[in-house]
C-alpha atoms as a PDB file:
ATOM      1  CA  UNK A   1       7.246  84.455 -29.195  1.00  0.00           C
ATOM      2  CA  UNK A   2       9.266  81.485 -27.854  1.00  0.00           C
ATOM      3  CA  UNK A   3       8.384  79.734 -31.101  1.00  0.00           C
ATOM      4  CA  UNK A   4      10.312  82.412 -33.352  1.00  0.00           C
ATOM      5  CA  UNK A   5      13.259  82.916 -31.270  1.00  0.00           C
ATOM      6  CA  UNK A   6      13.857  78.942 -31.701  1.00  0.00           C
ATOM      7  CA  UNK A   7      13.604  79.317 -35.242  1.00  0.00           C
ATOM      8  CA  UNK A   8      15.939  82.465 -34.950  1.00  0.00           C
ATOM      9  CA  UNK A   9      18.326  79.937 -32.800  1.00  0.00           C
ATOM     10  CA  UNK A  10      17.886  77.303 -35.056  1.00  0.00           C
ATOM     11  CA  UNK A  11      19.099  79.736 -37.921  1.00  0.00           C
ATOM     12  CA  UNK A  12      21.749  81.036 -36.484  1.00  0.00           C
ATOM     13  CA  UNK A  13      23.199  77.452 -35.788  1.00  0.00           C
ATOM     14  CA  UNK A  14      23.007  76.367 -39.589  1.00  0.00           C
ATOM     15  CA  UNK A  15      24.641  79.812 -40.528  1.00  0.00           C
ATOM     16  CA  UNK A  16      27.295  79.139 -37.795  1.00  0.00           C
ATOM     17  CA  UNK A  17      27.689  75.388 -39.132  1.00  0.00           C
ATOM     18  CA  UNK A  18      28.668  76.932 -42.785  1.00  0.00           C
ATOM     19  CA  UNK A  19      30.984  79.967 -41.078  1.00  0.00           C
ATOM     20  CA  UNK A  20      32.681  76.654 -39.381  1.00  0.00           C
ATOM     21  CA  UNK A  21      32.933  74.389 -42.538  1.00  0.00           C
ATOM     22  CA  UNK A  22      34.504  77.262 -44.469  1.00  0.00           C
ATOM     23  CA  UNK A  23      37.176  79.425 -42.654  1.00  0.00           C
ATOM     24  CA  UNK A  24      39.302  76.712 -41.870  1.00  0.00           C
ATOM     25  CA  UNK A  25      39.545  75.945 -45.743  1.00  0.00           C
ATOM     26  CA  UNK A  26      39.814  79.596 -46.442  1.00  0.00           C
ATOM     27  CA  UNK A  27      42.934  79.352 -43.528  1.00  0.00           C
ATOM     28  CA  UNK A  28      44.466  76.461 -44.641  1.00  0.00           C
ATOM     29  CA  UNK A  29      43.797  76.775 -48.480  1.00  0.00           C
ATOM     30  CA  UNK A  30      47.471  76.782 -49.662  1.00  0.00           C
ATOM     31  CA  UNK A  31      48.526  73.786 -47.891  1.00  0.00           C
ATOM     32  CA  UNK A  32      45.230  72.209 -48.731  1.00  0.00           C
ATOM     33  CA  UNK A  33      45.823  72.497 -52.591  1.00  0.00           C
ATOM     34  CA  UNK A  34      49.286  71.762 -51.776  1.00  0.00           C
ATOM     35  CA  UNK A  35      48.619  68.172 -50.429  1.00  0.00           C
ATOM     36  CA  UNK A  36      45.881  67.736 -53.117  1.00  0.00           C
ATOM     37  CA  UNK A  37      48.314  67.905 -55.772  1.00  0.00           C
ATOM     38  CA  UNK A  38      49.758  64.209 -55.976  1.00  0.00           C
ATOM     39  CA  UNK A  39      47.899  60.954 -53.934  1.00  0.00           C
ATOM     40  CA  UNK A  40      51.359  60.812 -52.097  1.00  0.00           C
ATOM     41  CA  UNK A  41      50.444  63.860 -50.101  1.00  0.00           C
ATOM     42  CA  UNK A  42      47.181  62.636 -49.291  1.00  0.00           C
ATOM     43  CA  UNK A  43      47.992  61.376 -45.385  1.00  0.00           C
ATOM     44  CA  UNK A  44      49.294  64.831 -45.258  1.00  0.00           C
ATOM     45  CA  UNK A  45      45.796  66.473 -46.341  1.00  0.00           C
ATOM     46  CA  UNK A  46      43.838  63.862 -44.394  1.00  0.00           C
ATOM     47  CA  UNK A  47      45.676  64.831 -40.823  1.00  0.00           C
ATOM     48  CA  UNK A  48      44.631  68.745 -41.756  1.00  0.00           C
ATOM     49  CA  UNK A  49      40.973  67.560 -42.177  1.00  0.00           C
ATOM     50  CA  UNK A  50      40.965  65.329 -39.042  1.00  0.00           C
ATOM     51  CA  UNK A  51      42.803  67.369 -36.843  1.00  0.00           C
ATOM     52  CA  UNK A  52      41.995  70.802 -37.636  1.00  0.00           C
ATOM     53  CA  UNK A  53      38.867  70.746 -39.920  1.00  0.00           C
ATOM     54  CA  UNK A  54      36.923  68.434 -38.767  1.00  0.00           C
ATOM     55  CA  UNK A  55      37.699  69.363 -34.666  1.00  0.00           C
ATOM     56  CA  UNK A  56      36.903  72.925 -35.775  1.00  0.00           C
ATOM     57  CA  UNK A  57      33.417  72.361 -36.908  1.00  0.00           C
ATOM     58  CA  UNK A  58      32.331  69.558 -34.067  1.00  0.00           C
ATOM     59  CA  UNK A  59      33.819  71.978 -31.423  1.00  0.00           C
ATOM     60  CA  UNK A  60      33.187  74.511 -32.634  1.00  0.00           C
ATOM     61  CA  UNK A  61      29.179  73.237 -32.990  1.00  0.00           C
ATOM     62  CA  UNK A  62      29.515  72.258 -29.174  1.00  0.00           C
ATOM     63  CA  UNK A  63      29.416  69.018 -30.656  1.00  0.00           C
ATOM     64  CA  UNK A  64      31.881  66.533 -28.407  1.00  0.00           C
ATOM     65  CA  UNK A  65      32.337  63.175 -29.920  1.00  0.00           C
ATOM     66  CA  UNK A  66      32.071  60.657 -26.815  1.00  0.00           C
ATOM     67  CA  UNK A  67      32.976  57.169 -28.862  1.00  0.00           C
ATOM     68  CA  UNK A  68      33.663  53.861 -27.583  1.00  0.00           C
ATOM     69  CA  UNK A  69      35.272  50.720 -28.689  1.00  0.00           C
ATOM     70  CA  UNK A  70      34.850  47.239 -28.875  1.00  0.00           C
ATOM     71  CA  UNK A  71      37.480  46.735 -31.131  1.00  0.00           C
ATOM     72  CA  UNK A  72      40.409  48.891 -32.339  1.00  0.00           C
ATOM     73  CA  UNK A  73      42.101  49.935 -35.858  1.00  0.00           C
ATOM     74  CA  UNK A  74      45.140  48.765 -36.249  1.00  0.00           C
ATOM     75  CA  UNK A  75      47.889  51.094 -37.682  1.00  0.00           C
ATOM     76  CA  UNK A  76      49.124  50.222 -41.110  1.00  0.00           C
ATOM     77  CA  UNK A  77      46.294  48.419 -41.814  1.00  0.00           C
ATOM     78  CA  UNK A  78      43.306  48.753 -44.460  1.00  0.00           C
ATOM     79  CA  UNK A  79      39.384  48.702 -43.530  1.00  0.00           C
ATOM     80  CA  UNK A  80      36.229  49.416 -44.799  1.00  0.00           C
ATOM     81  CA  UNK A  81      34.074  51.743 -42.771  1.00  0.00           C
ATOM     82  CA  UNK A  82      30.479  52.029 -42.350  1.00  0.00           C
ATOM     83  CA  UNK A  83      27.708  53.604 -40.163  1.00  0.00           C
ATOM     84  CA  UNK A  84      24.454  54.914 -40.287  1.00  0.00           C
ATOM     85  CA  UNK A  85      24.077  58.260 -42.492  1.00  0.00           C
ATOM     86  CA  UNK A  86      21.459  61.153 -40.791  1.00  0.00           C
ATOM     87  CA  UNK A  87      23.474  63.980 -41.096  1.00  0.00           C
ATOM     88  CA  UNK A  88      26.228  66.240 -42.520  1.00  0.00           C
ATOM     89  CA  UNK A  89      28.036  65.714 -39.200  1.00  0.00           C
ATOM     90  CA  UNK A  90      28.598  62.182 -40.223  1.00  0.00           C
ATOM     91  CA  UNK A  91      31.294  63.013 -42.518  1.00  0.00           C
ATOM     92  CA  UNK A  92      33.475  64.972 -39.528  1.00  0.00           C
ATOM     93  CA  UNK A  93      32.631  62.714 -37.128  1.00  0.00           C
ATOM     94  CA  UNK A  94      33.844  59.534 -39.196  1.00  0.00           C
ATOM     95  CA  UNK A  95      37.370  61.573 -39.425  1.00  0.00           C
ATOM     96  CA  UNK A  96      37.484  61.978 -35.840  1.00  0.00           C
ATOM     97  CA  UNK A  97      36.830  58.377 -35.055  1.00  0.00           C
ATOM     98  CA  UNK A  98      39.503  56.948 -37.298  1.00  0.00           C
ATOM     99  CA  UNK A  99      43.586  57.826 -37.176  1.00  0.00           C
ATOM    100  CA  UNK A 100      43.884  55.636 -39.958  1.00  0.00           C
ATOM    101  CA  UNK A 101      43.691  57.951 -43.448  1.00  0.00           C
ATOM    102  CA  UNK A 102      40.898  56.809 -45.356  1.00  0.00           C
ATOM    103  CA  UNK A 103      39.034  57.691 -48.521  1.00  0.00           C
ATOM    104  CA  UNK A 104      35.080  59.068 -48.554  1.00  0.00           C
ATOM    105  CA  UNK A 105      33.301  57.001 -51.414  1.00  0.00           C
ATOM    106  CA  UNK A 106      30.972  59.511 -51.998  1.00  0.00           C
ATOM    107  CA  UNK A 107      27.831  61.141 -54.707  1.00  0.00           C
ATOM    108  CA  UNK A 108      29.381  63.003 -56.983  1.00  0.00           C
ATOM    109  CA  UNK A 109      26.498  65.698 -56.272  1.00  0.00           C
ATOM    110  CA  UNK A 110      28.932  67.290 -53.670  1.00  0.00           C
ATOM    111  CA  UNK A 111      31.134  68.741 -56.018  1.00  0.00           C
ATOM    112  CA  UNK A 112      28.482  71.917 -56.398  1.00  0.00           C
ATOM    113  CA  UNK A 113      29.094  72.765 -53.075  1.00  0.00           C
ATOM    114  CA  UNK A 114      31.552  75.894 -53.164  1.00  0.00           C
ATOM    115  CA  UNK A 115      34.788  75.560 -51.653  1.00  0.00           C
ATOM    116  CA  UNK A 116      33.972  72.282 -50.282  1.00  0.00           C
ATOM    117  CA  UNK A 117      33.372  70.511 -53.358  1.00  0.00           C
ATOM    118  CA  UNK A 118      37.015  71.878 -54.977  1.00  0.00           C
ATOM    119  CA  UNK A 119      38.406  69.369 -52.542  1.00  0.00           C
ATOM    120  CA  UNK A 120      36.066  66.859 -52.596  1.00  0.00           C
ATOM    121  CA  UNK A 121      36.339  66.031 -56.015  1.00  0.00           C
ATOM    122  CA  UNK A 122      39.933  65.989 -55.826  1.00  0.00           C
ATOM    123  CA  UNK A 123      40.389  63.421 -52.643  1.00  0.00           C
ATOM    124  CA  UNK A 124      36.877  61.344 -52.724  1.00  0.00           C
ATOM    125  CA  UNK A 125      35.981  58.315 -54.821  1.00  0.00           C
ATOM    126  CA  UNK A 126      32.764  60.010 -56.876  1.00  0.00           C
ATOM    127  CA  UNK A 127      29.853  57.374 -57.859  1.00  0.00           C
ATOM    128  CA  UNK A 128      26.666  58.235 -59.925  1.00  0.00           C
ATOM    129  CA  UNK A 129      24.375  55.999 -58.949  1.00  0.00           C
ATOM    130  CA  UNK A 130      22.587  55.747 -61.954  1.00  0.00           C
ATOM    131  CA  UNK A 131      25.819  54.723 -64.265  1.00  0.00           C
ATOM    132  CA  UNK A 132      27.156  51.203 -63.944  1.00  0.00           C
ATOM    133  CA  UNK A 133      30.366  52.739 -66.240  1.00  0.00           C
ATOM    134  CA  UNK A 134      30.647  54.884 -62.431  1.00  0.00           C
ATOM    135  CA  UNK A 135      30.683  51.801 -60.261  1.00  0.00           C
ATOM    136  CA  UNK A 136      32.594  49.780 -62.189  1.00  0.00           C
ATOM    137  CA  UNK A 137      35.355  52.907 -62.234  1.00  0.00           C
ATOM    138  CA  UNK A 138      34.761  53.529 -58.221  1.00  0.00           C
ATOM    139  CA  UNK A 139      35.975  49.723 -57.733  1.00  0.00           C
ATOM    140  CA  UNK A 140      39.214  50.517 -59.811  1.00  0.00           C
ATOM    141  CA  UNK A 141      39.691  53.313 -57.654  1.00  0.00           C
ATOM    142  CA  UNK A 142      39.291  51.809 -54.414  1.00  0.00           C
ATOM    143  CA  UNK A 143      41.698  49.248 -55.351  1.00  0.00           C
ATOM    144  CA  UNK A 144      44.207  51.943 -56.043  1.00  0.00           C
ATOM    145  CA  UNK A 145      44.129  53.724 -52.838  1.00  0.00           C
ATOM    146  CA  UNK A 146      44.015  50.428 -50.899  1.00  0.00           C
ATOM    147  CA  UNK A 147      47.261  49.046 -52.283  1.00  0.00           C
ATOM    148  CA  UNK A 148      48.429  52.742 -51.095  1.00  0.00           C
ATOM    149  CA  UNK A 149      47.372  51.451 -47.803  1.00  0.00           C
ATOM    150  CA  UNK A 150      44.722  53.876 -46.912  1.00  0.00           C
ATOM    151  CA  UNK A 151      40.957  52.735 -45.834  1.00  0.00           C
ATOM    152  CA  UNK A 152      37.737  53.393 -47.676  1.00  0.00           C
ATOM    153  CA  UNK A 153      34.644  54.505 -46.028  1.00  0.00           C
ATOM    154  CA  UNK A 154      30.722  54.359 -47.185  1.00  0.00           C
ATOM    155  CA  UNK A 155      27.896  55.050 -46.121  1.00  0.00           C
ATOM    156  CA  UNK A 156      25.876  51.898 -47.002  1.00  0.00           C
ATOM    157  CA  UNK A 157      22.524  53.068 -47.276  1.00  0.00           C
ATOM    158  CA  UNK A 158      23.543  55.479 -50.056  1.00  0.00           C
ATOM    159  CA  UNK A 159      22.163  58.314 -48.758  1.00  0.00           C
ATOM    160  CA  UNK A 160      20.498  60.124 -46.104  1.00  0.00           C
ATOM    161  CA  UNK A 161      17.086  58.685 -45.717  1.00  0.00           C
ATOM    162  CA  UNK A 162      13.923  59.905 -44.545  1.00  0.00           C
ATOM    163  CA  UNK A 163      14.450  61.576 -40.999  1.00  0.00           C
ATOM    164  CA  UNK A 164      11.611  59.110 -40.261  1.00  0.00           C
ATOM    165  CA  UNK A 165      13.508  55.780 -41.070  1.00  0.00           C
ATOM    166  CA  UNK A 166      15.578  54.152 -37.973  1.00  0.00           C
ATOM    167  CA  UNK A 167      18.270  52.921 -41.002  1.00  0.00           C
ATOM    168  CA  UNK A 168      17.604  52.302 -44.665  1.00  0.00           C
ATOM    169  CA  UNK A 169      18.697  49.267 -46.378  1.00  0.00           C
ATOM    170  CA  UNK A 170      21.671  48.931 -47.259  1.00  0.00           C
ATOM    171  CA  UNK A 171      23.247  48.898 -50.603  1.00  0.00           C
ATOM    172  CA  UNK A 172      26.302  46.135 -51.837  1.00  0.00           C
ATOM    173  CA  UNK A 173      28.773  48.144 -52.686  1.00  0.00           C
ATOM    174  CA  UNK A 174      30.687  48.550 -49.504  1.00  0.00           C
ATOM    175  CA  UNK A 175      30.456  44.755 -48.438  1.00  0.00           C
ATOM    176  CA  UNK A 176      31.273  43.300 -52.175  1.00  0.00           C
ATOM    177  CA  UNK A 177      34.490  45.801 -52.519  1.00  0.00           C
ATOM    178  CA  UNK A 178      35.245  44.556 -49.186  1.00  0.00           C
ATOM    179  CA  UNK A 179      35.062  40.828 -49.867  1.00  0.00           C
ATOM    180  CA  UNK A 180      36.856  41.433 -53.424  1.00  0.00           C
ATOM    181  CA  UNK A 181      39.825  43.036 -51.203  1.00  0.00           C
ATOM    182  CA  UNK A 182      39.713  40.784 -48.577  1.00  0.00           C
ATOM    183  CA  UNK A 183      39.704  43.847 -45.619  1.00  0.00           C
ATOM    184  CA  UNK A 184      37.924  44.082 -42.662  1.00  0.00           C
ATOM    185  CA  UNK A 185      34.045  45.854 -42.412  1.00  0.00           C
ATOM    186  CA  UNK A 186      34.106  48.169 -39.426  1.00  0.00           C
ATOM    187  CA  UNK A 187      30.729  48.963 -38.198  1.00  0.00           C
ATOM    188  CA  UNK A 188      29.765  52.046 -36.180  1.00  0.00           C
ATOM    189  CA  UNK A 189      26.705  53.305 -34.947  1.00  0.00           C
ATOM    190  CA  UNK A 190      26.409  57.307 -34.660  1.00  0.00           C
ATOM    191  CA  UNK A 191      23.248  57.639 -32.321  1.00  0.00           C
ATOM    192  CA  UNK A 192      23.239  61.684 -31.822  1.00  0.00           C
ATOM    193  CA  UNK A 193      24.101  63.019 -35.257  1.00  0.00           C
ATOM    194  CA  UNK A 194      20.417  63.304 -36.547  1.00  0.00           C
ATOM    195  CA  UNK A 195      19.278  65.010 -33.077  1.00  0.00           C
ATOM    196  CA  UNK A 196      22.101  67.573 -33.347  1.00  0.00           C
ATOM    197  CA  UNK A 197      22.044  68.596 -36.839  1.00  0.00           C
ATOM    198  CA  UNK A 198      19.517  66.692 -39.175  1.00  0.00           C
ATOM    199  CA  UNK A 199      18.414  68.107 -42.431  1.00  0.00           C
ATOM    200  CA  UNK A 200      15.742  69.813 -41.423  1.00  0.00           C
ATOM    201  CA  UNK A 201      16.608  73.630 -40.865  1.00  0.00           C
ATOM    202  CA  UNK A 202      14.617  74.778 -37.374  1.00  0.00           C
ATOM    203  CA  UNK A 203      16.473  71.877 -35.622  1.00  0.00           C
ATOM    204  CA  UNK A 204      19.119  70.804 -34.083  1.00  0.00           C
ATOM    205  CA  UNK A 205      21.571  72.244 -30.998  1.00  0.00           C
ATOM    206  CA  UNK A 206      24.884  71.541 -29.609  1.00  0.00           C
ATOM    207  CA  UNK A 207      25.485  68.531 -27.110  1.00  0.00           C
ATOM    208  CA  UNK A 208      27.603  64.945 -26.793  1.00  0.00           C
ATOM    209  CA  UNK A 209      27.949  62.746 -30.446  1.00  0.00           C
ATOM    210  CA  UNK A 210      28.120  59.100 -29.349  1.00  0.00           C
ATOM    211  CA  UNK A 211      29.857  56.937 -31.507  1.00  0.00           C
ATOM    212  CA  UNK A 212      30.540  52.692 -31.211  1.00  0.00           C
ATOM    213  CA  UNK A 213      32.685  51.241 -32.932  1.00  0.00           C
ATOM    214  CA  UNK A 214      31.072  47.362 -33.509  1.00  0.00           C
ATOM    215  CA  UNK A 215      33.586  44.396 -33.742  1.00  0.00           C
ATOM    216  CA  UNK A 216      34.748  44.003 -37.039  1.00  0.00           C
ATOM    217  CA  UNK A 217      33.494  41.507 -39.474  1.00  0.00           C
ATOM    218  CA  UNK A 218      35.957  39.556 -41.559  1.00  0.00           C
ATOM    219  CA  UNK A 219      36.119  38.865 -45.062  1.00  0.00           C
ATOM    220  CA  UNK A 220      38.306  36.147 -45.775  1.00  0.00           C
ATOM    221  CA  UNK A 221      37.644  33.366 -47.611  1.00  0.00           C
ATOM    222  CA  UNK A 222      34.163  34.894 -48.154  1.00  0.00           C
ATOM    223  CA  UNK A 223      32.877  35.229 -52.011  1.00  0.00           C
ATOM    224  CA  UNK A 224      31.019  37.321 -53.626  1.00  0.00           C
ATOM    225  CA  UNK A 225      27.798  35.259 -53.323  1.00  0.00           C
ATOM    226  CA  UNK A 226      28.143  35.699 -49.471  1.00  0.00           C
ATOM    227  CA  UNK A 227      27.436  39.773 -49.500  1.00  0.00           C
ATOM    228  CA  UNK A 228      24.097  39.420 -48.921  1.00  0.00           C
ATOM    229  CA  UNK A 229      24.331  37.924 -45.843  1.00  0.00           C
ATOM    230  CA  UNK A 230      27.133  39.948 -44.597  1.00  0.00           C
ATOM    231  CA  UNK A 231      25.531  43.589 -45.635  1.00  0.00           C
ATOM    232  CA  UNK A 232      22.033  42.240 -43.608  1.00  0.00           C
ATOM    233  CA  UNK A 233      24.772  40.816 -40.636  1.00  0.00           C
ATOM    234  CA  UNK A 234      26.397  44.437 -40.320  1.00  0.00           C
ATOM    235  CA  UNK A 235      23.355  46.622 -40.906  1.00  0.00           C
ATOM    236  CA  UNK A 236      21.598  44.480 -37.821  1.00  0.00           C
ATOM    237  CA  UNK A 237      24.714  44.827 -35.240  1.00  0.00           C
ATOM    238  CA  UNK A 238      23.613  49.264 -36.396  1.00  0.00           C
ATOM    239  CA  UNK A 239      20.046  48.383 -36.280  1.00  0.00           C
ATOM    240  CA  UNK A 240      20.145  46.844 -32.982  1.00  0.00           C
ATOM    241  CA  UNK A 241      21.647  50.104 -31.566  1.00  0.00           C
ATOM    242  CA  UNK A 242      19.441  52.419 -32.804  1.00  0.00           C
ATOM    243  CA  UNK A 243      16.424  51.300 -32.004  1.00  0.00           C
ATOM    244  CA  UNK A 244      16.664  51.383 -28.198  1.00  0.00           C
ATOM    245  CA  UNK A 245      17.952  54.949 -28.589  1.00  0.00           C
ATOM    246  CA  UNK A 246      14.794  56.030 -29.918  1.00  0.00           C
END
């Protein structure tokens, strides 16, 4: 009996998770499409999803982000933003840590997702994976919206691994766009996300989201040939986290 009314609980959290993801869209849906319409409205759009959508859903959860800092964004200035990728939270939780707009490089997958996915095609960077003709066009992209002074974020491992897997290795992308565009890699570590919400349905429950933000790593006068060394360099600083919070 205690079994099934977890599983009812459990339910009843993922249902109230969508509810939460969708009603502020459904609120805010003019001025959403209105800030969607031309990139120069996009800081405009991004303060809505920080502030309101983003607060709505973790709050809302009983999800409290608790983060800490050894190193702070400054404002004006461009970064590229990583962290460990368990769970849909990750995506409101990254808006919450950073005041500085930024643009989701993302699969392009997410644009079947009603509602959601309107907007997400229309303010992420989509990749397929499997098309070289994609990356190549993400990397023109990125460029654009960094000379416009916003930040990119990624989450390196490319997707959501198996629940499983500490962290997944880690692909190039991030730390080769970040050495061709000389910005800073800001690592985080999100310990709580996969205990509150993973991907597996009769889970999850409300509680504190723990977030560090790692000292940045620069990228100047660092070349291409040196991403190797700088993608194993940041996913060990996330590794190194994680694995005492097992």
């Amino acid at each position: 009996m205690l079994s099934f009314l977890k599983k009812i609980g459990h339910a009843l959290y993922r249902i109230w998770f969508y509810v939460l993801v969708v009603l502020p869209i459904l609120i805010m849906f003019p001025f959403l499409v209105l800030f969607t319409l031309s990139e120069k409205t996009y800081p405009q759009f991004f303060w809505m999803a920080r502030n309101i959508w983003a607060s709505c859903i973790l709050y809302g959860m009983g999800c409290f982000p608790v983060i800490k800092r050894e190193q702070r964004l400054k404002k004006g200035e461009s970064y590229m933003l990583v962290s460990n990728h368990t769970s849909m939270l990750d995506i409101m939780l990254m808006l919450r840590v950073s005041k500085n707009p930024f643009v989701f490089v993302g699969k392009k997958e997410l644009v079947n997702i009603p509602l959601f996915g309107f907007f997400y095609k229309r303010v992420c960077i989509l990749v397929d994976r499997e098309s070289s003709k994609s990356r190549t066009a993400v990397y023109r992209r990125a460029q654009k919206r960094l000379h416009q002074g916003l930040s990119i974020c990624i989450f390196p491992e490319g997707g959501v691994p198996d629940e499983h897997i500490i962290l997944d290795d880690f692909k190039d992308g991030a730390f080769k766009m970040a050495i061709a565009h000389d910005i800073p890699i800001v690592p985080m570590t999100f310990y709580d996300n996969k205990k509150r919400f993973s991907f597996t349905f009769y889970s999850g429950g409300p509680g504190k989201l723990r977030v560090k933000v790692h000292k940045f790593f620069t990228t100047h006068n660092l070349k291409e040939a040196d991403k190797i060394q700088l993608r194993e360099s940041v996913r060990e600083v996330i590794l190194n986290e994680l694995e005492p919070s097992r």
